[in-house]
C-alpha atoms as a PDB file:
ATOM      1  CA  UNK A   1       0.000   0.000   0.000  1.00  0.00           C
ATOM      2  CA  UNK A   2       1.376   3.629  -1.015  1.00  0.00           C
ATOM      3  CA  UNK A   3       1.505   6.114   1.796  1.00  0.00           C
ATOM      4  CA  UNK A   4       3.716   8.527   0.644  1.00  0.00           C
ATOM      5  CA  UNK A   5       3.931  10.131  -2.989  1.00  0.00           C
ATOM      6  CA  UNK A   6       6.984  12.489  -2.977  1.00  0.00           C
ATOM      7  CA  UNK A   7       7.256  13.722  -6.453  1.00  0.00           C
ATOM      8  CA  UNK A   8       3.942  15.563  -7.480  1.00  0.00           C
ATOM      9  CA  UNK A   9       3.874  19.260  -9.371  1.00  0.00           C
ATOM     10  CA  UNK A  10       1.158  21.794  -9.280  1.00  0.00           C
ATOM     11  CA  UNK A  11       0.099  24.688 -10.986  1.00  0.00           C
ATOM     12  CA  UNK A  12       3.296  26.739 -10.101  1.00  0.00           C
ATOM     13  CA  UNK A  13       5.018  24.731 -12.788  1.00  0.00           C
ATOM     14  CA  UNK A  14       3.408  22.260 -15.250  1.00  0.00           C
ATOM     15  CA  UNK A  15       0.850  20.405 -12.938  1.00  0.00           C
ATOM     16  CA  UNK A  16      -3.041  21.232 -13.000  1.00  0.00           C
ATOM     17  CA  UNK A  17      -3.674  20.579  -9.004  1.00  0.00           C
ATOM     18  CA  UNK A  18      -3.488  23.845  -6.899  1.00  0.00           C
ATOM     19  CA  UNK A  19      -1.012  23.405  -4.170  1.00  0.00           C
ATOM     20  CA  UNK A  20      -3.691  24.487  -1.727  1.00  0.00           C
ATOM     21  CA  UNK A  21      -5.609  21.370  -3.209  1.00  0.00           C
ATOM     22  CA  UNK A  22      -2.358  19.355  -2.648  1.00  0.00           C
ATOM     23  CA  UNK A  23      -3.551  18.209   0.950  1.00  0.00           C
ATOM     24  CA  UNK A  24      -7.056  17.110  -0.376  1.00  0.00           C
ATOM     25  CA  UNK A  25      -5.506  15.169  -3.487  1.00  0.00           C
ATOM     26  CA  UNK A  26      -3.489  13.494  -0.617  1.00  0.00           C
ATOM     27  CA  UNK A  27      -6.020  12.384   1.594  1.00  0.00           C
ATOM     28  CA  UNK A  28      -8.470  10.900  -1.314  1.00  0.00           C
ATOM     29  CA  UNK A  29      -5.363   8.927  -1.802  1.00  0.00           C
ATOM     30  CA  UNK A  30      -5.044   7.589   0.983  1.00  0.00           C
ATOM     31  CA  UNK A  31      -1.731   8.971   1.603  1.00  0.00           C
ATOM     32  CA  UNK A  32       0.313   9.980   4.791  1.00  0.00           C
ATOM     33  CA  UNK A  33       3.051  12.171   3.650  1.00  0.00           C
ATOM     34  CA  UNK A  34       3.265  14.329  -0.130  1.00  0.00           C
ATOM     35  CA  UNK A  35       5.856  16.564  -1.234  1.00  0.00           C
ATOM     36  CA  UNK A  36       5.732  19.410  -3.491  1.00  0.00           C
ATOM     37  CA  UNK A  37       8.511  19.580  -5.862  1.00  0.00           C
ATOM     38  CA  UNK A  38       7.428  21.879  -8.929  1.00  0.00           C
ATOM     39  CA  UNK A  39      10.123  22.273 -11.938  1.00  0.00           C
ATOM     40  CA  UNK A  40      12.787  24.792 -10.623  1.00  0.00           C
ATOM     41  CA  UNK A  41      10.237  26.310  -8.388  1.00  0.00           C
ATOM     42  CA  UNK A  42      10.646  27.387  -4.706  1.00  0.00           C
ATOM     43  CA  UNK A  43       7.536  25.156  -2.897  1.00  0.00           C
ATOM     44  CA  UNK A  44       4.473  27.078  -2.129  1.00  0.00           C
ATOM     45  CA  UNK A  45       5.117  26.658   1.786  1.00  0.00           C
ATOM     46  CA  UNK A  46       6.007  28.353   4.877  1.00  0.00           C
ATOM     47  CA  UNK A  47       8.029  25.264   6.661  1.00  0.00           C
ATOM     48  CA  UNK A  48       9.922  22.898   4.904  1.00  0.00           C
ATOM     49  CA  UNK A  49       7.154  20.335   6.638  1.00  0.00           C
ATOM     50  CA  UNK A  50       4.065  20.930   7.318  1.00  0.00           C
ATOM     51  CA  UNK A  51       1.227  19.243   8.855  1.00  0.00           C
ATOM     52  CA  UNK A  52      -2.297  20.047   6.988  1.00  0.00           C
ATOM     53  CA  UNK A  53      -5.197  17.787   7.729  1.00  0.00           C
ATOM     54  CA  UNK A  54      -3.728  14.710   9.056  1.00  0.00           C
ATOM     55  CA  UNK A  55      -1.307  14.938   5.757  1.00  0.00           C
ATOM     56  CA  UNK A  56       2.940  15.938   6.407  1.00  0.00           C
ATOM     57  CA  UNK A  57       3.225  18.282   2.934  1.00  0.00           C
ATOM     58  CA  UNK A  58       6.985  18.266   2.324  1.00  0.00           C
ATOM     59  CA  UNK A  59       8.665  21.337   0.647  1.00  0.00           C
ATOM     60  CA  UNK A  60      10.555  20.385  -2.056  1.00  0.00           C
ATOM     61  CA  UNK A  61      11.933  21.369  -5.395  1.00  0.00           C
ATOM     62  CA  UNK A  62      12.652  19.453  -8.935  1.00  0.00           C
ATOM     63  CA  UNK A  63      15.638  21.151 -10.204  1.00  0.00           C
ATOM     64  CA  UNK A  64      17.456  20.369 -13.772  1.00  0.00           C
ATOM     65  CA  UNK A  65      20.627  20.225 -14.068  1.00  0.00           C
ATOM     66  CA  UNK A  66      23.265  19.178 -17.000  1.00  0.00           C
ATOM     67  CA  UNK A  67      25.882  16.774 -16.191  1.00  0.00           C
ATOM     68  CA  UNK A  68      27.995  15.757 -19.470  1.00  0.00           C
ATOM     69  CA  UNK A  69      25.901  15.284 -22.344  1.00  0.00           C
ATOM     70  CA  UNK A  70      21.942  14.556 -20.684  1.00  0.00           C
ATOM     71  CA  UNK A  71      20.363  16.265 -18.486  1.00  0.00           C
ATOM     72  CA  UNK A  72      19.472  15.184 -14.953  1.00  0.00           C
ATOM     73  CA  UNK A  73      16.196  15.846 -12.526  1.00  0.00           C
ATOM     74  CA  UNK A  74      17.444  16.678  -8.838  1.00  0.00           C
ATOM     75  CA  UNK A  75      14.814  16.432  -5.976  1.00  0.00           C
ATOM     76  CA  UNK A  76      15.069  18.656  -3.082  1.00  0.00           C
ATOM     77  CA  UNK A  77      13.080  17.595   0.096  1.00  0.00           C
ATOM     78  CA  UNK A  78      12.421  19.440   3.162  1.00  0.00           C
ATOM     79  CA  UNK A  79      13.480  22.646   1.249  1.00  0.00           C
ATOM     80  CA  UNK A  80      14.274  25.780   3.429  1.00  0.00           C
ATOM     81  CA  UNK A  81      15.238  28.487   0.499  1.00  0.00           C
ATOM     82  CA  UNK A  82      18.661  30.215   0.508  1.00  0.00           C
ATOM     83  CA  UNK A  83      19.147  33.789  -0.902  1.00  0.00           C
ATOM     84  CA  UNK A  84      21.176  31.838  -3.661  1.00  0.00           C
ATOM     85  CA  UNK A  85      18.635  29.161  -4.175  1.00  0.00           C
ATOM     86  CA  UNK A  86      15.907  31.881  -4.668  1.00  0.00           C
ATOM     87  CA  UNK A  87      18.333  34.204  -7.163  1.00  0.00           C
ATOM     88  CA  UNK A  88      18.844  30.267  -9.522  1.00  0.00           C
ATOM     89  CA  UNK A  89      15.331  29.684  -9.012  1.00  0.00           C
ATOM     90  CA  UNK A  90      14.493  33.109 -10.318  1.00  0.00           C
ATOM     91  CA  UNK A  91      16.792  33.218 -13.123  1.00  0.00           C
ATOM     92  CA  UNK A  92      15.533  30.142 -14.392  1.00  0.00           C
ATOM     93  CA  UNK A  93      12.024  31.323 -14.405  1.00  0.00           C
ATOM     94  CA  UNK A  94      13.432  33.937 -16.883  1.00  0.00           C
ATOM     95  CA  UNK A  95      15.133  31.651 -18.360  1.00  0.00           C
ATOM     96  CA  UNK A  96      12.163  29.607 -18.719  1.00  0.00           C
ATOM     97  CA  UNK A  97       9.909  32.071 -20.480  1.00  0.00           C
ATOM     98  CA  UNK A  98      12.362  33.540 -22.531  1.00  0.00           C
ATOM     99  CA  UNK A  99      12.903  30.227 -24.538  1.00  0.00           C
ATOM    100  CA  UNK A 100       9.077  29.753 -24.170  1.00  0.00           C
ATOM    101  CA  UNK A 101       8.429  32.701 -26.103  1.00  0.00           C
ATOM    102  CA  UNK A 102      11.413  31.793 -29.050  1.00  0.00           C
ATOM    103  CA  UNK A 103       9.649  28.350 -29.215  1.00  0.00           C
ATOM    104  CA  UNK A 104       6.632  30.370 -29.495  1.00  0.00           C
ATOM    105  CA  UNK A 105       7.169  32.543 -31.678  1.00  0.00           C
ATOM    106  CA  UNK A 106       9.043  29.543 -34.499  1.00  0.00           C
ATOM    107  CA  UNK A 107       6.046  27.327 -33.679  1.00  0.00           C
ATOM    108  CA  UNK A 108       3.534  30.399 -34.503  1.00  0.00           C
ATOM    109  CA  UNK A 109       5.495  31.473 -37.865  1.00  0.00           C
ATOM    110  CA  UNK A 110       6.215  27.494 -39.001  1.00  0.00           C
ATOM    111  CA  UNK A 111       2.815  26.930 -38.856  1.00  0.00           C
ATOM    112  CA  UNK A 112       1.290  30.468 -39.533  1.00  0.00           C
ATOM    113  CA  UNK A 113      -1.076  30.216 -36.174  1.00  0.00           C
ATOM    114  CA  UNK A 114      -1.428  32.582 -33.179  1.00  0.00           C
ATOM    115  CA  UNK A 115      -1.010  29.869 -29.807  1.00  0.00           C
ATOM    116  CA  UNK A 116      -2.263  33.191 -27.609  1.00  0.00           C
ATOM    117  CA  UNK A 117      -0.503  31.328 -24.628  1.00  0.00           C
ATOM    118  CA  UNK A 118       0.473  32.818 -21.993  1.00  0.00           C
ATOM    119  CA  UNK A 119       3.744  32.735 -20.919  1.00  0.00           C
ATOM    120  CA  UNK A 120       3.589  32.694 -17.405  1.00  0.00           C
ATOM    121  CA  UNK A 121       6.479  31.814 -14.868  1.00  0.00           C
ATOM    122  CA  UNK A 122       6.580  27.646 -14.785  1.00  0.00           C
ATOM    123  CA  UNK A 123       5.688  28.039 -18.391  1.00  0.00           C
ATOM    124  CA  UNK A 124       7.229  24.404 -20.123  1.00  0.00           C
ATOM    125  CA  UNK A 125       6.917  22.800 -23.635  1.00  0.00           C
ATOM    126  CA  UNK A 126       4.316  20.687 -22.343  1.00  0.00           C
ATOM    127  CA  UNK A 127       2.053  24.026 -22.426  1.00  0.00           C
ATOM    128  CA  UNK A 128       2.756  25.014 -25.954  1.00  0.00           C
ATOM    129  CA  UNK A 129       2.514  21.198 -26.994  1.00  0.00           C
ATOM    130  CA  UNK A 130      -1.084  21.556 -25.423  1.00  0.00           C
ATOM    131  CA  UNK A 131      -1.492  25.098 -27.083  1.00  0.00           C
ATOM    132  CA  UNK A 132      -0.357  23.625 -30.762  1.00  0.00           C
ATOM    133  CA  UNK A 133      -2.764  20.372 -30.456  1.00  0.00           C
ATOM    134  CA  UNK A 134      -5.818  23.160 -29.388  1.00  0.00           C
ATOM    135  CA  UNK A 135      -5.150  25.387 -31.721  1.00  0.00           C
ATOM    136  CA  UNK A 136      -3.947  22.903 -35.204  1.00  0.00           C
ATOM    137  CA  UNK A 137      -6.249  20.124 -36.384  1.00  0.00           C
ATOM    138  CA  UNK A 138      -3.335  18.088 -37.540  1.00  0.00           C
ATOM    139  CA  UNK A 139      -1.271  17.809 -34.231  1.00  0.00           C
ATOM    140  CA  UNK A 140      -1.139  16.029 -31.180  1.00  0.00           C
ATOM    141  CA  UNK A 141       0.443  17.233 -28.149  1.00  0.00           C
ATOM    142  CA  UNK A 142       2.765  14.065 -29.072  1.00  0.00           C
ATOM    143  CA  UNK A 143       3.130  15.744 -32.793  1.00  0.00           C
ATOM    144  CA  UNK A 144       4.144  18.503 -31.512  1.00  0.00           C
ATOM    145  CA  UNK A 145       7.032  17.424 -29.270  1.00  0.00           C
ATOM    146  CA  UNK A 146       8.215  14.891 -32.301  1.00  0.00           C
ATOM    147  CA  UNK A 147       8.053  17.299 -34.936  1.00  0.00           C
ATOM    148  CA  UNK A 148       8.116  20.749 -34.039  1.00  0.00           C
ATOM    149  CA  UNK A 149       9.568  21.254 -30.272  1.00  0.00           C
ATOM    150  CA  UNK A 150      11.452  17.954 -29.205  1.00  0.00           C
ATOM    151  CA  UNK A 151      15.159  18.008 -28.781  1.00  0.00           C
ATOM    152  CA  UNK A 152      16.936  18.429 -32.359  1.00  0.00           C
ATOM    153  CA  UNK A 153      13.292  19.648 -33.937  1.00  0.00           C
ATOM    154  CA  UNK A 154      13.004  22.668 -35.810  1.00  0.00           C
ATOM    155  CA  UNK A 155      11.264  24.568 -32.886  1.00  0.00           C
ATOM    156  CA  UNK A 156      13.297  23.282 -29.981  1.00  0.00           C
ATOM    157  CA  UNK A 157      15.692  25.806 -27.649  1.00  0.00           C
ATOM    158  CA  UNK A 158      17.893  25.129 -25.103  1.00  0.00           C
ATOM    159  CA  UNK A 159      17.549  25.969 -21.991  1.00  0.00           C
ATOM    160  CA  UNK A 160      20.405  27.512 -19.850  1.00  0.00           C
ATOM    161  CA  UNK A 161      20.549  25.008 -16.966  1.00  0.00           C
ATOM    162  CA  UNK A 162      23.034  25.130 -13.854  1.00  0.00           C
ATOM    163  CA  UNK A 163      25.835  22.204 -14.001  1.00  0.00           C
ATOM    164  CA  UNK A 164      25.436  19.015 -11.226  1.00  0.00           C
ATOM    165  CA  UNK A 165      27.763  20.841  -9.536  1.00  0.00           C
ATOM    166  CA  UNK A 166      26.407  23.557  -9.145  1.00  0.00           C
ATOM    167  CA  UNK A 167      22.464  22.151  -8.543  1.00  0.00           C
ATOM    168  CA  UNK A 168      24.558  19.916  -5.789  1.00  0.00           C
ATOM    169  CA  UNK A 169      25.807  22.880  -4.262  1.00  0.00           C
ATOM    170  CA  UNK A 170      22.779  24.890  -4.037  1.00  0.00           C
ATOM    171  CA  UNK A 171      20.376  22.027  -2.594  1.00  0.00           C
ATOM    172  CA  UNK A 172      23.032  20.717  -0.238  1.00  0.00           C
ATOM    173  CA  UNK A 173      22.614  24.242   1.370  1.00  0.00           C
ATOM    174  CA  UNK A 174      19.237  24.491   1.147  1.00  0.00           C
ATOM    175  CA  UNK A 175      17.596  21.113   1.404  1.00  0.00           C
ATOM    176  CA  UNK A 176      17.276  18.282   4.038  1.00  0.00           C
ATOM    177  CA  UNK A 177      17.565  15.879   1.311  1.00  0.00           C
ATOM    178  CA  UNK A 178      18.734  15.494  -1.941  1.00  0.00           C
ATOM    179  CA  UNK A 179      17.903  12.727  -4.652  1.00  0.00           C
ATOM    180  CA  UNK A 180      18.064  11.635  -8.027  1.00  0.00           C
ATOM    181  CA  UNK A 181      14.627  11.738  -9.979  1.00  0.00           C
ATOM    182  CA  UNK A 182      13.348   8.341 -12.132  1.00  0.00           C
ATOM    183  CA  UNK A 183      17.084   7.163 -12.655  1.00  0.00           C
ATOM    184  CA  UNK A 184      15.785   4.487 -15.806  1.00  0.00           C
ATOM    185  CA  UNK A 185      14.320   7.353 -17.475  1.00  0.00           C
ATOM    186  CA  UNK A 186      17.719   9.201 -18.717  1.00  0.00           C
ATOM    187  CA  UNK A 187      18.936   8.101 -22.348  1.00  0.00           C
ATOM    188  CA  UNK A 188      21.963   6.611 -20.250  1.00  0.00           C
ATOM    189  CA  UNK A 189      21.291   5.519 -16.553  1.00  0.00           C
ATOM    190  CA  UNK A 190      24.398   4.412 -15.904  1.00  0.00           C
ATOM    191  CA  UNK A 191      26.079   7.964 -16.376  1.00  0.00           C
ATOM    192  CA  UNK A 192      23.203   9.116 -14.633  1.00  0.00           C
ATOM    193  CA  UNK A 193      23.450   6.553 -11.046  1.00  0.00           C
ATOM    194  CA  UNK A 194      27.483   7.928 -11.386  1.00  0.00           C
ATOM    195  CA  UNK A 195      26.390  10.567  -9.641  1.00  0.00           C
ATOM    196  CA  UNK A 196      24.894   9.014  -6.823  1.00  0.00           C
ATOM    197  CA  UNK A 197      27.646   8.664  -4.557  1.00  0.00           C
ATOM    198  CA  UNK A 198      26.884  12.048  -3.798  1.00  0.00           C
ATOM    199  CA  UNK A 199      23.617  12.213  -2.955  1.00  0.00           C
ATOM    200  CA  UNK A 200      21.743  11.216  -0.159  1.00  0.00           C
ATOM    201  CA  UNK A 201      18.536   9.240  -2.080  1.00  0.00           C
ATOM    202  CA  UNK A 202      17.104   7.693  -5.414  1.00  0.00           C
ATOM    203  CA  UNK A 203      14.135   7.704  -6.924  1.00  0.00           C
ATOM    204  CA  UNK A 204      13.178   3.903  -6.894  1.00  0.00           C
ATOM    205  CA  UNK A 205       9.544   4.255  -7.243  1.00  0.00           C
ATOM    206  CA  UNK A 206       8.638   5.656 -10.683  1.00  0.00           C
ATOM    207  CA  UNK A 207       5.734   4.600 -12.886  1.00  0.00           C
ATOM    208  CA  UNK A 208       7.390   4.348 -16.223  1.00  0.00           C
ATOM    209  CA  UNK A 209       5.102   2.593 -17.932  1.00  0.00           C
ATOM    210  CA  UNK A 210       7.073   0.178 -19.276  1.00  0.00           C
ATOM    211  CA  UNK A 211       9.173  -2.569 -18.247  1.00  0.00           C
ATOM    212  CA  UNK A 212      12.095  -1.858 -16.411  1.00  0.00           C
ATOM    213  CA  UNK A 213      15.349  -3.476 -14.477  1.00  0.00           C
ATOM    214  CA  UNK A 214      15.929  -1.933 -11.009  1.00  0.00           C
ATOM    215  CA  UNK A 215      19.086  -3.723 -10.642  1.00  0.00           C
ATOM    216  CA  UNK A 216      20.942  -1.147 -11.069  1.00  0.00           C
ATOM    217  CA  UNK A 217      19.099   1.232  -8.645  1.00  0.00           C
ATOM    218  CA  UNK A 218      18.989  -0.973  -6.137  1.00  0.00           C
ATOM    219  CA  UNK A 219      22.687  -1.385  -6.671  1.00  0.00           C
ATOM    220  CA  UNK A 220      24.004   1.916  -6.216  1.00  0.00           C
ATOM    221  CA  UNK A 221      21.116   2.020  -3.519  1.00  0.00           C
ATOM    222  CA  UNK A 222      23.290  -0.436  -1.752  1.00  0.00           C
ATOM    223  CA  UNK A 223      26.832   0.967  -2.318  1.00  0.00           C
ATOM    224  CA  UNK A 224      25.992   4.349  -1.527  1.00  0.00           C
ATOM    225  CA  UNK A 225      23.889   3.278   1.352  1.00  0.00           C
ATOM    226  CA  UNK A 226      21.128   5.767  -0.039  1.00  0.00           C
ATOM    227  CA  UNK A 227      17.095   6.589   0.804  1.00  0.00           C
ATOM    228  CA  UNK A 228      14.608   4.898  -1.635  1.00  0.00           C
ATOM    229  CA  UNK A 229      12.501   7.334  -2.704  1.00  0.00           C
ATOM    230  CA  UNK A 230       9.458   7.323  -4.789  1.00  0.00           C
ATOM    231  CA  UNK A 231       6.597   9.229  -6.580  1.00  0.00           C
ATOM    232  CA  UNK A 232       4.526   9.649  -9.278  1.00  0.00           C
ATOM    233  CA  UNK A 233       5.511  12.429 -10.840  1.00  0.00           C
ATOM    234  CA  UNK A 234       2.031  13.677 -11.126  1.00  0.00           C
ATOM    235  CA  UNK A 235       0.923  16.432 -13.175  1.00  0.00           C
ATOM    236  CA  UNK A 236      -2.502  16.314 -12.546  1.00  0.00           C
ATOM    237  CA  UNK A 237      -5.437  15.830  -9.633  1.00  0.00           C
ATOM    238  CA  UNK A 238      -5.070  11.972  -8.880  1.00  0.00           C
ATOM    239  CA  UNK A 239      -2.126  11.551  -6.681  1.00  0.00           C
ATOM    240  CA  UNK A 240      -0.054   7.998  -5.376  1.00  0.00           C
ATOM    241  CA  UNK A 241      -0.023   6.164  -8.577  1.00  0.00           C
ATOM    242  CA  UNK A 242       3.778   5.323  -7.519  1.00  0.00           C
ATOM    243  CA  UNK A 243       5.544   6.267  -3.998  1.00  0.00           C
ATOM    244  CA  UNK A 244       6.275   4.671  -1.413  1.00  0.00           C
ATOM    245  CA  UNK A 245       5.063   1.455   0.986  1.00  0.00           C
ATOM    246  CA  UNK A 246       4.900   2.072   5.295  1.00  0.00           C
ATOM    247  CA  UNK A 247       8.287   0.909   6.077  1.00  0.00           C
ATOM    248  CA  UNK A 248       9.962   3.075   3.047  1.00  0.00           C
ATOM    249  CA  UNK A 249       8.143   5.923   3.919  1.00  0.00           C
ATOM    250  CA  UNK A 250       8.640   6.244   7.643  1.00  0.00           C
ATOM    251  CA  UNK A 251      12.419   5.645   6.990  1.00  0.00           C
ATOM    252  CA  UNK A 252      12.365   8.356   4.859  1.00  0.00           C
ATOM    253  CA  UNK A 253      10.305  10.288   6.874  1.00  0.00           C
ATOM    254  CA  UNK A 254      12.682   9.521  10.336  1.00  0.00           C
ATOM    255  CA  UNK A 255      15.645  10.575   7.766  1.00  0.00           C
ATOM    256  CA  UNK A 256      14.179  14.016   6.415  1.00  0.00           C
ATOM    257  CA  UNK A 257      13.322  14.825  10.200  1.00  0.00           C
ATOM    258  CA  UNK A 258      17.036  13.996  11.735  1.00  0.00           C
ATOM    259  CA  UNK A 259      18.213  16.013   8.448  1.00  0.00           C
ATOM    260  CA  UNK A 260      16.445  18.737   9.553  1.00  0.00           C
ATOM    261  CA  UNK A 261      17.205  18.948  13.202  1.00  0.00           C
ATOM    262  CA  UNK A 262      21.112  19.198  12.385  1.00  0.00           C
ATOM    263  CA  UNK A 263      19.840  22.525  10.334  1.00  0.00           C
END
């Protein structure tokens, strides 16, 4: 049985559920413990845990990073923001709409259509995706990432992303906890578990929807003597699809809490 899903966005970045609806999303789950952790967004809270409703909402943050040729998802739990976390934050927001309004703008000249989207801070491909398949019979929001705004498509921009590094840095001042997001998502997992060693957690729990070999998870789990986290990475209202079971969960929980108290 899930009791904890900690990987779930909202409305402050590309998810549909308002994080003052995050609670109630967490209790018709069934769940114990959420945590917030919107793309490159500082969470909507005033603790880094909080206690609504019989439901712990944990304060964290999904922030991207590059680390040699892919780029990498780094979860921040139990976030408490630092003046430099909030400037990266910030400029990534910019960052963020600036090269939503270049896609924008080749999308709306390739295809000779006006999106009228509005660019507003969380703004991510997945918006103009939806905006393209409202606004063109002929696309999909699956057309449009494979043939107009997926990486090496005509439409697609980079975005301006802080180095491992650097993301390390920041969250290791900033956050109880640090993990790697859905490790057997990255084009190569291997290069991507490298980095565990210094981290404090992995994302074990991930629905990927296909069939996949934790081995290697597990492994570096083991070597690294790391958390197992899990969520579902939801973007909309139905929460605990993936996340974690009792005895996970209050491990992690008994973890984030001793993290804290060294704060």
């Amino acid at each position: 049985m899930i009791v904890a899903d900690l990987h779930v966005h909202t409305t402050r970045s590309d998810g549909t559920l308002p994080p003052d609806a995050v609670s109630d999303a967490a209790r018709a789950a069934d769940l114990r413990a959420v945590a917030v952790t919107d793309h490159d967004r500082l969470p909507p809270l005033d603790a880094p845990v909080v206690e609504r409703d019989g439901v712990t909402v944990i304060a964290g943050i999904e922030l991207r990073v590059t680390a040699g040729d892919q780029q990498l998802d780094l979860l921040g739990y139990g976030v408490d923001p630092t003046p430099a976390l909030r400037a990266e934050t910030e400029r990534l927001q910019r960052d963020r709409i600036e090269r939503a309004q270049k896609i924008v703008d080749c999308v709306e000249d390739r295809l000779g259509i006006d999106l009228g989207l509005d660019l507003h801070a969380g703004v991510g491909r997945p918006h103009i995706a939806q905006a393209v398949a409202d606004s063109h019979d002929h696309y999909t929001v699956q057309d449009a990432f494979d043939q107009l705004i997926g990486t090496d498509q005509p439409c697609y921009v980079a975005r301006d992303l802080p180095t491992f590094e650097r993301g390390r840095e920041l969250l290791d001042d900033a956050a109880a906890l640090v993990g790697l997001a859905h490790p057997l998502r990255y084009d190569d997992p291997a290069a991507a578990l490298a980095h565990a060693g210094s981290l404090d957690a992995i994302e074990r729990e991930y629905p990927y929807e296909r069939a996949v070999d934790r081995t290697p998870v597990d492994d570096a789990i083991e070597a690294h003597d790391l958390l197992a986290t899990g969520g579902s990475d939801a973007h909309g209202e139905t929460l605990g699809i993936a996340g974690l079971g009792r005895a996970t969960s209050e491990r992690f929980c008994t973890a984030l809490d001793a993290a804290l108290s060294t704060v």
